[in-house]
C-alpha atoms as a PDB file:
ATOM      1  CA  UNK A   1     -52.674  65.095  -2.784  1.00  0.00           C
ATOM      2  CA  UNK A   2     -55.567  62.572  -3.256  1.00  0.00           C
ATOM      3  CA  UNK A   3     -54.920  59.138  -2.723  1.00  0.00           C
ATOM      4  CA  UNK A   4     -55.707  56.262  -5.405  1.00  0.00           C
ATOM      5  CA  UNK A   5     -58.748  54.063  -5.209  1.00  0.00           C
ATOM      6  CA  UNK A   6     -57.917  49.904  -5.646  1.00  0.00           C
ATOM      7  CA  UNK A   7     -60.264  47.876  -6.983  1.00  0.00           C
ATOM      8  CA  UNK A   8     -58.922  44.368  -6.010  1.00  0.00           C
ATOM      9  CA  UNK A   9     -59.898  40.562  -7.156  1.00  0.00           C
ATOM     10  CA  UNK A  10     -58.355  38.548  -4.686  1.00  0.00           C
ATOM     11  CA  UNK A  11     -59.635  35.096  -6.221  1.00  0.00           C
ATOM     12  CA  UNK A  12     -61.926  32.666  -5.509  1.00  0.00           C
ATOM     13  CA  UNK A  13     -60.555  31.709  -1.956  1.00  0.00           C
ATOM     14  CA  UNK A  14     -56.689  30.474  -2.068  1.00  0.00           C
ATOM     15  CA  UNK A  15     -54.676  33.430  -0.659  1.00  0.00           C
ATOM     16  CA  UNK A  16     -52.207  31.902  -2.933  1.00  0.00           C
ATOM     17  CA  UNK A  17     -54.117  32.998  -5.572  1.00  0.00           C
ATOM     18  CA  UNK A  18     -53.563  36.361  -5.802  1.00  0.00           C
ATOM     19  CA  UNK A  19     -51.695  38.400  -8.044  1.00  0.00           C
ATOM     20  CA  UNK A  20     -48.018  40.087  -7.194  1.00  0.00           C
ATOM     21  CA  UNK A  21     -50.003  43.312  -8.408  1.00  0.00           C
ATOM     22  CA  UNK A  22     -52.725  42.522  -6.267  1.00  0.00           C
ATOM     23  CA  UNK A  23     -50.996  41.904  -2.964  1.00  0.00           C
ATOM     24  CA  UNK A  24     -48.784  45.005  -3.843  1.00  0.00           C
ATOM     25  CA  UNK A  25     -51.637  47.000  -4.258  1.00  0.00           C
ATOM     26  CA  UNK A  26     -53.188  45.762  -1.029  1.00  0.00           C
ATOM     27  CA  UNK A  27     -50.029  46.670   1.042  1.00  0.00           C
ATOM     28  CA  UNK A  28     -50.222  50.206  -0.726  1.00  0.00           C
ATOM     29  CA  UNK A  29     -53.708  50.972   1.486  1.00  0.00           C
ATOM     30  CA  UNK A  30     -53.946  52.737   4.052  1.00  0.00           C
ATOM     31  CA  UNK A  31     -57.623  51.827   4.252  1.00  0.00           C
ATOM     32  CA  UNK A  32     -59.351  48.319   2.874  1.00  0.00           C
ATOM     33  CA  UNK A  33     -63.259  48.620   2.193  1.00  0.00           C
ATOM     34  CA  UNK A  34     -63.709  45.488   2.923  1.00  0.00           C
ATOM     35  CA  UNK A  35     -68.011  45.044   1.456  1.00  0.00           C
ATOM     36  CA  UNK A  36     -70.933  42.955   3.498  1.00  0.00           C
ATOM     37  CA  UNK A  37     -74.259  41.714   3.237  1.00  0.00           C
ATOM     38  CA  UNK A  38     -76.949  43.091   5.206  1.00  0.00           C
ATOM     39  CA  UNK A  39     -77.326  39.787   6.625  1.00  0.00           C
ATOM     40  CA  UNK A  40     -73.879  38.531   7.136  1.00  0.00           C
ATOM     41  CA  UNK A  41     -70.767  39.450   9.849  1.00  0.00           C
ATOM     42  CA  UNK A  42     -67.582  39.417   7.989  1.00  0.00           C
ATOM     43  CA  UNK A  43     -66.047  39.449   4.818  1.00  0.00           C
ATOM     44  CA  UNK A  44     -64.617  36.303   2.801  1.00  0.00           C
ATOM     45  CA  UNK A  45     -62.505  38.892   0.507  1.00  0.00           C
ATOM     46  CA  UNK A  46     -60.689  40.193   3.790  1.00  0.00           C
ATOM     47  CA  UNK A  47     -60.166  36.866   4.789  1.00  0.00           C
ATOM     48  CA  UNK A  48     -59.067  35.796   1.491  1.00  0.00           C
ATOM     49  CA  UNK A  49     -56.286  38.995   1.372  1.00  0.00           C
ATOM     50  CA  UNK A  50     -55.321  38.864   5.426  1.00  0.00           C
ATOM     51  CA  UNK A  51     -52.075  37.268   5.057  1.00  0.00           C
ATOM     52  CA  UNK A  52     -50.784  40.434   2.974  1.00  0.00           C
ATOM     53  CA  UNK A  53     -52.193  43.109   5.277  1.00  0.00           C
ATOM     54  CA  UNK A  54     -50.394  45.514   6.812  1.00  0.00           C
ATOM     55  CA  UNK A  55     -50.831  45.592  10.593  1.00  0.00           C
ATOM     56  CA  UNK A  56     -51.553  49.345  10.457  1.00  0.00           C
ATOM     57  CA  UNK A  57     -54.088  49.049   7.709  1.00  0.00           C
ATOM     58  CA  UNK A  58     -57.631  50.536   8.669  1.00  0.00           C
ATOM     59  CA  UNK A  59     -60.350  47.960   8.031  1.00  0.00           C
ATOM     60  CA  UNK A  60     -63.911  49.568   6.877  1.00  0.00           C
ATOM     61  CA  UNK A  61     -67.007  47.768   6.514  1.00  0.00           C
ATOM     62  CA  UNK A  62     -69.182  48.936   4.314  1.00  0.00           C
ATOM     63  CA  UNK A  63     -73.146  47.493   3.534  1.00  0.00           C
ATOM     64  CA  UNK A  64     -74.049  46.918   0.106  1.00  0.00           C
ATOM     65  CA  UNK A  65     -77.567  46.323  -0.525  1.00  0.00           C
ATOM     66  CA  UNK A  66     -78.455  43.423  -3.305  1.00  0.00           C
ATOM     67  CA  UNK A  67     -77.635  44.766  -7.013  1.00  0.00           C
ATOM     68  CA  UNK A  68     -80.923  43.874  -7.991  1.00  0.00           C
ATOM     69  CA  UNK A  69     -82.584  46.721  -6.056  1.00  0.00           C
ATOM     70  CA  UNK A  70     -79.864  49.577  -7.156  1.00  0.00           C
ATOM     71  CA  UNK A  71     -81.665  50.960  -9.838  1.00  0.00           C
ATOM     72  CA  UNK A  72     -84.369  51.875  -7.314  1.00  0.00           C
ATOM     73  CA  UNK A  73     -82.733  52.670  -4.517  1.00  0.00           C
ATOM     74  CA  UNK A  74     -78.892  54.492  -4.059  1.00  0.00           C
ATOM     75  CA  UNK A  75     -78.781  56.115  -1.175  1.00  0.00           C
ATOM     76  CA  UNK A  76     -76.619  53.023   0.575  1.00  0.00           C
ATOM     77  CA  UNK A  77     -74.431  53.276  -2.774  1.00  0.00           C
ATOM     78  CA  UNK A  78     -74.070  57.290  -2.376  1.00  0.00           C
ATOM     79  CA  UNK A  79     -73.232  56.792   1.104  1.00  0.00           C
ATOM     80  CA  UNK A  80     -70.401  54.537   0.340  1.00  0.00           C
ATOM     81  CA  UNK A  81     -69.341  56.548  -2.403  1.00  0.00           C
ATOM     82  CA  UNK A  82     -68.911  59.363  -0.164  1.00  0.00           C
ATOM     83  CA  UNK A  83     -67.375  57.422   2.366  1.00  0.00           C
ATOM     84  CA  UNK A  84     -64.869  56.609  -0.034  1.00  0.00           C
ATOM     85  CA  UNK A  85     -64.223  60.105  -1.631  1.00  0.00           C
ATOM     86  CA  UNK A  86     -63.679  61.710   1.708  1.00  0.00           C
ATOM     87  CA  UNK A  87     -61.008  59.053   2.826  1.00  0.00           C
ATOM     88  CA  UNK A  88     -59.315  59.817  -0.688  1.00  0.00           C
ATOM     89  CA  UNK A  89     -59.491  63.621  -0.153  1.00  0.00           C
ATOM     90  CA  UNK A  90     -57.303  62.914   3.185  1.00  0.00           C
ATOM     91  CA  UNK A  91     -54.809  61.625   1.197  1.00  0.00           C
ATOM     92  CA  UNK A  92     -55.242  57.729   1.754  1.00  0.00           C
ATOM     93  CA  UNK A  93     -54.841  55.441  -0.820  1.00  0.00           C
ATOM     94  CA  UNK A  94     -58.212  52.749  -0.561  1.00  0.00           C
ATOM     95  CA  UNK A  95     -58.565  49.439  -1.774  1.00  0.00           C
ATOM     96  CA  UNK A  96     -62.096  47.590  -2.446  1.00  0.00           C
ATOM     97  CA  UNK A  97     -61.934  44.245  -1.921  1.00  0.00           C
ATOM     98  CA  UNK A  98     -64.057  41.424  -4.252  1.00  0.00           C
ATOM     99  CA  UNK A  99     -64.015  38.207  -4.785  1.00  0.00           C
ATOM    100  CA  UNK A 100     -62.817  36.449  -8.280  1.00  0.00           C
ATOM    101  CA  UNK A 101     -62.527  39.557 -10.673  1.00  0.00           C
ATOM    102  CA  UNK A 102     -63.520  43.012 -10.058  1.00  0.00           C
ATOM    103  CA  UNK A 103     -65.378  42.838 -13.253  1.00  0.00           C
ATOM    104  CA  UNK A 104     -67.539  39.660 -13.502  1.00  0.00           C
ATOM    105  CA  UNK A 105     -70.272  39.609 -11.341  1.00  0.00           C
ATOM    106  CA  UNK A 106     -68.743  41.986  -8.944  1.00  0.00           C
ATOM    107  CA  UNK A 107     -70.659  44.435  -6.366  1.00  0.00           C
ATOM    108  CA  UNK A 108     -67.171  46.987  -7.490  1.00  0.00           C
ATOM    109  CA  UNK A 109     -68.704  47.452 -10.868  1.00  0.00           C
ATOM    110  CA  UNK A 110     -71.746  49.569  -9.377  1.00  0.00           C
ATOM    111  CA  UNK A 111     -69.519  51.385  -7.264  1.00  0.00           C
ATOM    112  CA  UNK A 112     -66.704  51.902  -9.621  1.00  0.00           C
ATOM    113  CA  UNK A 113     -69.130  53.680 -11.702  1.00  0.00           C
ATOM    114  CA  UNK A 114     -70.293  55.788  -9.174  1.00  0.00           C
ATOM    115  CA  UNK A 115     -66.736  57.015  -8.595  1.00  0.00           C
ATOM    116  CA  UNK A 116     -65.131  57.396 -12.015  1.00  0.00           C
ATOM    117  CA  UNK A 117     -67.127  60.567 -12.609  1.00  0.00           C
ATOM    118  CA  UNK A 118     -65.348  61.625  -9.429  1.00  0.00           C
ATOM    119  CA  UNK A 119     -62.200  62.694 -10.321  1.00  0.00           C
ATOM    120  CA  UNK A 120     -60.528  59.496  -8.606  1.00  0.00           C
ATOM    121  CA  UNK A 121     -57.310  58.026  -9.727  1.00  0.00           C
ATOM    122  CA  UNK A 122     -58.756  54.456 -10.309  1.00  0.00           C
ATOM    123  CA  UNK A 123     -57.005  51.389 -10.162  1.00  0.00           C
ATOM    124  CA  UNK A 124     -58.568  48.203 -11.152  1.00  0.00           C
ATOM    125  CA  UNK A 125     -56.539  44.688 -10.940  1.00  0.00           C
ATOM    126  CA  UNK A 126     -57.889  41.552 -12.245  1.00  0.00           C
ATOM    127  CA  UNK A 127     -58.155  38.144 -10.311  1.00  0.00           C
ATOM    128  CA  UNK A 128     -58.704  34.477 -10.947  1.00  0.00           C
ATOM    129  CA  UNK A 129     -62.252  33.474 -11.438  1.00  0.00           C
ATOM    130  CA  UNK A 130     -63.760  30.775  -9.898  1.00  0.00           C
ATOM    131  CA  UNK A 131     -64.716  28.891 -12.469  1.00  0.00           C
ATOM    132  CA  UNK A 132     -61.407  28.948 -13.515  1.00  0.00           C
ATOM    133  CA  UNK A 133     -59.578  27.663 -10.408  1.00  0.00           C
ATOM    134  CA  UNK A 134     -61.909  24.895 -10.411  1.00  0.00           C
ATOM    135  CA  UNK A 135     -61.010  23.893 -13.678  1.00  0.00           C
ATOM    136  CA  UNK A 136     -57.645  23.589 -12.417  1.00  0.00           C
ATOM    137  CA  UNK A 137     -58.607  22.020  -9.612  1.00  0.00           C
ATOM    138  CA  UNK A 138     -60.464  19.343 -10.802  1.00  0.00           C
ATOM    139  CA  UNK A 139     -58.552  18.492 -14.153  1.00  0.00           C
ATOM    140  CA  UNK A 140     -61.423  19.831 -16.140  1.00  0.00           C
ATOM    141  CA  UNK A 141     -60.823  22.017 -19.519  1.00  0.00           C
ATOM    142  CA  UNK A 142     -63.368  24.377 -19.386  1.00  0.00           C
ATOM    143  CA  UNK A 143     -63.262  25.022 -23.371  1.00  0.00           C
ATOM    144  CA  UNK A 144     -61.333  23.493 -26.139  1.00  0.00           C
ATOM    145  CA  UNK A 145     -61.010  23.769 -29.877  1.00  0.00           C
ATOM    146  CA  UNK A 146     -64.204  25.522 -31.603  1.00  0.00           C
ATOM    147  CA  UNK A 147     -66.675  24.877 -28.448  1.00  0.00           C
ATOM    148  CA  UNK A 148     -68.585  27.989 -27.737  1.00  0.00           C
ATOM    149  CA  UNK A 149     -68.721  28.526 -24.049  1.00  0.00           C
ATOM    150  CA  UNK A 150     -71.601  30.513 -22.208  1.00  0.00           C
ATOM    151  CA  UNK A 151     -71.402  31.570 -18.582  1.00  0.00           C
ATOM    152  CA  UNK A 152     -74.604  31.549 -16.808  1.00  0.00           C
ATOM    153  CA  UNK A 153     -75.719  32.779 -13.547  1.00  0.00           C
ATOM    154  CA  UNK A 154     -78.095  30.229 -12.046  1.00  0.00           C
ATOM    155  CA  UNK A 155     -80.130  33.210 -10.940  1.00  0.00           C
ATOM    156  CA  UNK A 156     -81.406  34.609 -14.710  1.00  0.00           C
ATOM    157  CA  UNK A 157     -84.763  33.336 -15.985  1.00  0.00           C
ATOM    158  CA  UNK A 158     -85.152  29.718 -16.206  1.00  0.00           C
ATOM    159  CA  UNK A 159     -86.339  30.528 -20.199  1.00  0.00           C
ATOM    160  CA  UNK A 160     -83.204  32.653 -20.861  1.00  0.00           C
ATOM    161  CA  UNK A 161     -81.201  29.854 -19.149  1.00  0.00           C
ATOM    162  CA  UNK A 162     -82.389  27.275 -21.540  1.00  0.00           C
ATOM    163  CA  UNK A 163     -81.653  29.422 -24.374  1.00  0.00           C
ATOM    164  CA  UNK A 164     -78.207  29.835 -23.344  1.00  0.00           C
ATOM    165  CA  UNK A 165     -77.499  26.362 -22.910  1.00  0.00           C
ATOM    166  CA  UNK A 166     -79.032  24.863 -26.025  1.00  0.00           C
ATOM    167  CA  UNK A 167     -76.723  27.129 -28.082  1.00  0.00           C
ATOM    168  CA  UNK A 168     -73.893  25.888 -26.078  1.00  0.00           C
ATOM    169  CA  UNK A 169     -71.135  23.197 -26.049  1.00  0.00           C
ATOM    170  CA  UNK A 170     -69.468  24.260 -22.916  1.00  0.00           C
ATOM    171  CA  UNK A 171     -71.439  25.947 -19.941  1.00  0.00           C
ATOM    172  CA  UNK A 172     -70.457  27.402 -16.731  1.00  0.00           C
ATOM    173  CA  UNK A 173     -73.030  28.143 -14.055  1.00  0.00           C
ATOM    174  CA  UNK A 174     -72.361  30.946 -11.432  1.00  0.00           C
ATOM    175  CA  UNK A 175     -74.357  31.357  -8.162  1.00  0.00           C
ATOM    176  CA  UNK A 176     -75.654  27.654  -8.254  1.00  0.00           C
ATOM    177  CA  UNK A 177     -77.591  27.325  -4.808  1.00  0.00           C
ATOM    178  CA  UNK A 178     -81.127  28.137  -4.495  1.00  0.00           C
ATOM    179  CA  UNK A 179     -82.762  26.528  -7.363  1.00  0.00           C
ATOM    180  CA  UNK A 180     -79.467  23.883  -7.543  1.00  0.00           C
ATOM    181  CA  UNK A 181     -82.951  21.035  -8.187  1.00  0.00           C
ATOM    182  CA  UNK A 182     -84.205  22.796 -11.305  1.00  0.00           C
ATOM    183  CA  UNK A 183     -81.123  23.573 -12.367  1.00  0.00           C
ATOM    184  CA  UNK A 184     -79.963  19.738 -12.481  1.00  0.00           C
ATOM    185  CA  UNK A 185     -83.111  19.358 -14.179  1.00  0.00           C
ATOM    186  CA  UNK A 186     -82.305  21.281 -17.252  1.00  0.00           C
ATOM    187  CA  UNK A 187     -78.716  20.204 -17.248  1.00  0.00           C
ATOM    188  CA  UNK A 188     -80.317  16.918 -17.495  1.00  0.00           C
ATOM    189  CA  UNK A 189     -82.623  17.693 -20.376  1.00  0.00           C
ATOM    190  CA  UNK A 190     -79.968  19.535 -22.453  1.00  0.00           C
ATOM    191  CA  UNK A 191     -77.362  16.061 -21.993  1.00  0.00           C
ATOM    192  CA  UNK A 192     -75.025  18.236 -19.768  1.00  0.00           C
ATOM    193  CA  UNK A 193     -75.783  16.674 -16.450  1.00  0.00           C
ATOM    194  CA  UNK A 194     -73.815  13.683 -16.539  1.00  0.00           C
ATOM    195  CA  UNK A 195     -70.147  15.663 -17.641  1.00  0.00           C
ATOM    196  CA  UNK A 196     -70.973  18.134 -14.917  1.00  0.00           C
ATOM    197  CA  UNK A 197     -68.599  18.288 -12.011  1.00  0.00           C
ATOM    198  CA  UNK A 198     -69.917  21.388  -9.127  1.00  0.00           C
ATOM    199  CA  UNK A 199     -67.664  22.933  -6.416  1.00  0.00           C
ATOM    200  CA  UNK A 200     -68.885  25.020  -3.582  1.00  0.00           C
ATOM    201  CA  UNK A 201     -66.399  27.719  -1.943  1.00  0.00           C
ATOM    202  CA  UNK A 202     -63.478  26.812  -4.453  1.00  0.00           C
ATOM    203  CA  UNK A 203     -60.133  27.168  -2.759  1.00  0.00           C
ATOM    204  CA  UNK A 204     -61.560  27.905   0.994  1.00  0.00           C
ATOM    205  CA  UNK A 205     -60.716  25.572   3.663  1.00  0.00           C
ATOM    206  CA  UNK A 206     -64.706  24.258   3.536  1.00  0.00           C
ATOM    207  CA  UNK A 207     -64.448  23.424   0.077  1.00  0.00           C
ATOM    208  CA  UNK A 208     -67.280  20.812  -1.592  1.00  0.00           C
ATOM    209  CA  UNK A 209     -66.320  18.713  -4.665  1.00  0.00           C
ATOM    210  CA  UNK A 210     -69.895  17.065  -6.021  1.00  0.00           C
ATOM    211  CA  UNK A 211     -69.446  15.031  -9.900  1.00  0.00           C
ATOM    212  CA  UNK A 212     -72.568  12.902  -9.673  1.00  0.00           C
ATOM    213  CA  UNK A 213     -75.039  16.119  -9.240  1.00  0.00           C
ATOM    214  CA  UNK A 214     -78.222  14.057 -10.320  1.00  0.00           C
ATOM    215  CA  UNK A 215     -77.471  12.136  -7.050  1.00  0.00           C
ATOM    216  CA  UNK A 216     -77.242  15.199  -5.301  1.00  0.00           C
ATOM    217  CA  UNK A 217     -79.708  17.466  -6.648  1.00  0.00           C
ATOM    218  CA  UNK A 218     -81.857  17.933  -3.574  1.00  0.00           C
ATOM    219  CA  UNK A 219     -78.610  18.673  -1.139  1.00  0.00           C
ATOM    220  CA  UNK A 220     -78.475  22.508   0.030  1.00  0.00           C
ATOM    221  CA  UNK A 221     -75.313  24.813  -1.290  1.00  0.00           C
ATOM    222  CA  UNK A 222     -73.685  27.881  -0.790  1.00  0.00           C
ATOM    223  CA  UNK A 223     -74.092  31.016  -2.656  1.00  0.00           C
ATOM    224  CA  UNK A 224     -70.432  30.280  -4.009  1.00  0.00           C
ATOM    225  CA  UNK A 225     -71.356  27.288  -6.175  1.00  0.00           C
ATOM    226  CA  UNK A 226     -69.852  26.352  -9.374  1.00  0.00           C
ATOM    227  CA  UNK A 227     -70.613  24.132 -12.064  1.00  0.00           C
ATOM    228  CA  UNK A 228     -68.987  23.442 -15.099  1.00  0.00           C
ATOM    229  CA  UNK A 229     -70.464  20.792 -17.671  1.00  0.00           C
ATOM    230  CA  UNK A 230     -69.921  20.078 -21.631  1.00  0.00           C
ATOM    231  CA  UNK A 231     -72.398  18.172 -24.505  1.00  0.00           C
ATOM    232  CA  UNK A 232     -69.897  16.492 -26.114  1.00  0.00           C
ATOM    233  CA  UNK A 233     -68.843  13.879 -23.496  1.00  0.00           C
ATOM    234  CA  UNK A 234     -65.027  14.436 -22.515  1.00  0.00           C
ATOM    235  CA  UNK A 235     -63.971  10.939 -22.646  1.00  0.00           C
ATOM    236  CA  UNK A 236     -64.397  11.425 -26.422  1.00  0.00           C
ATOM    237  CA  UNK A 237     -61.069  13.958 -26.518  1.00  0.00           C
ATOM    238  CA  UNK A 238     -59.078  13.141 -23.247  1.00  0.00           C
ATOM    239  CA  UNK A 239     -60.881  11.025 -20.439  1.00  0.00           C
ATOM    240  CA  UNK A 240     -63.894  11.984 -18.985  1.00  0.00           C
ATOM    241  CA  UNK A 241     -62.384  15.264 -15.978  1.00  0.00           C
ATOM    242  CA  UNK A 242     -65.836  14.724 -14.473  1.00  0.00           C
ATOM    243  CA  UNK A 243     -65.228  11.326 -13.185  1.00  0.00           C
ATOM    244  CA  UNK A 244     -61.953  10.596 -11.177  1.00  0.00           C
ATOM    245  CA  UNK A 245     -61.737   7.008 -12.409  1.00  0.00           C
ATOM    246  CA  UNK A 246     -61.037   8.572 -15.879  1.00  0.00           C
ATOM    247  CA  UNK A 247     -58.233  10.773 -14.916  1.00  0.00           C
ATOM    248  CA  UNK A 248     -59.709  13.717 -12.892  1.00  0.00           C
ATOM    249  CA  UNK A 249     -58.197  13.608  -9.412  1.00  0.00           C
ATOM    250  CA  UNK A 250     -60.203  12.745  -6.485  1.00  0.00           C
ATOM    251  CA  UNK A 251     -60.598  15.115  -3.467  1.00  0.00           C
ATOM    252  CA  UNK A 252     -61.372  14.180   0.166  1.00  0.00           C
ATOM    253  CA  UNK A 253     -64.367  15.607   0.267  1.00  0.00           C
ATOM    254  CA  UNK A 254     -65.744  14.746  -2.956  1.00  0.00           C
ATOM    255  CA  UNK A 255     -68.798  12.895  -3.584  1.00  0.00           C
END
């Protein structure tokens, strides 16, 4: 009998995060692909999920080359797929581990396509997003009322990024680290910089609160940088959640 292939969002970095399905599914593995960077050691989804692992749980790293280069080249992504198929053909059930949601932005989606012409029992559980854990964390409503709300990745087009936020009252911005100065700079031009509030590694023990990002638009981020912003200024409904002396909470390691 095959096994069943997991495809788990374990959050944005709180263990305490996770869904009861989640952490059931994860002690239903036998085997957690656990995916890497070609540049990086390590996983921060295992790390996430290790205080629900089983301690006879086999741990397998797999390589995933950047999505934007799939189209081109799959023979990493077959690999892996195979990899996978062969572990469920010995009977073991295998969960793939990702951070936030499986489905948003999520290296899972390329290989749960590759598998679901397989004739694999698929299982895919949702998780908390991280821009939505850093609304809670912060005391910011992300989206309220009739505001129309567009997530961006701070990777797309500078052009397609303007479009999206001049059409917007409420904006999120994913992936916020390489171009974090030009990005401030059309936050600023579009009157969303000064409601903005940016957190890097939401929920991880290294965790970086930022609210003034005009004053620090030149400091270097992670890849796992959120920010959230709004036109209409906040302390117009319920106290401005970007600025801790108008009810959002302060953080030790704001600035």
């Amino acid at each position: 009998m095959k096994g069943t292939f997991y495809g788990i969002g374990v959050g944005p970095g709180d263990p305490e995060l996770l869904t009861v399905k989640a952490i059931h599914a994860i002690q239903a593995a036998d085997v957690l692909i656990a995916p890497k960077t070609e540049k990086k050691d390590g996983s921060v989804a295992l790390s996430i999920a290790k205080p629900y692992l089983r301690p006879d749980v086999e741990i397998v790293y797999q390589v995933f080359p950047m999505v934007r280069g799939f189209a081109e080249d799959t023979k990493a992504w077959e690999k892996n797929k195979e990899e996978i198929i062969a572990l469920l053909d010995d009977g073991k059930n295998v969960a793939f581990l990702t951070l936030g949601d499986p489905m948003f932005f999520s290296t899972y989606i390329y290989i749960y396509r590759l598998l679901r012409d397989a004739n694999v029992d698929i299982q895919t559980i949702p998780g908390v997003n991280a821009f939505a854990a850093v609304g809670s964390r912060t005391g910011y409503p992300i989206v309220e009322g009739n505001d129309i709300l567009s997530i961006i990745p701070a990777t797309a087009p500078p052009e397609k990024i303007r479009r999206a936020m001049a059409a917007s009252d409420n904006v999120v911005l994913m992936k916020v680290y390489k171009n974090f100065p030009e990005i401030v700079e059309e936050l600023e031009q579009e009157n969303l910089a000064d409601q903005a509030v940016l957190v890097s590694r939401a929920g991880l023990p290294d965790e970086h609160v930022i609210r003034d990002i005009s004053a620090h638009k030149n400091e270097k981020l992670n890849y796992l940088s959120t920010i959230l912003t709004r036109k209409t200024p906040p302390s117009a409904k319920a106290g401005n959640p970007a600025n801790p002396q108008n009810g959002g909470p302060r953080k030790e390691m704001e600035k």
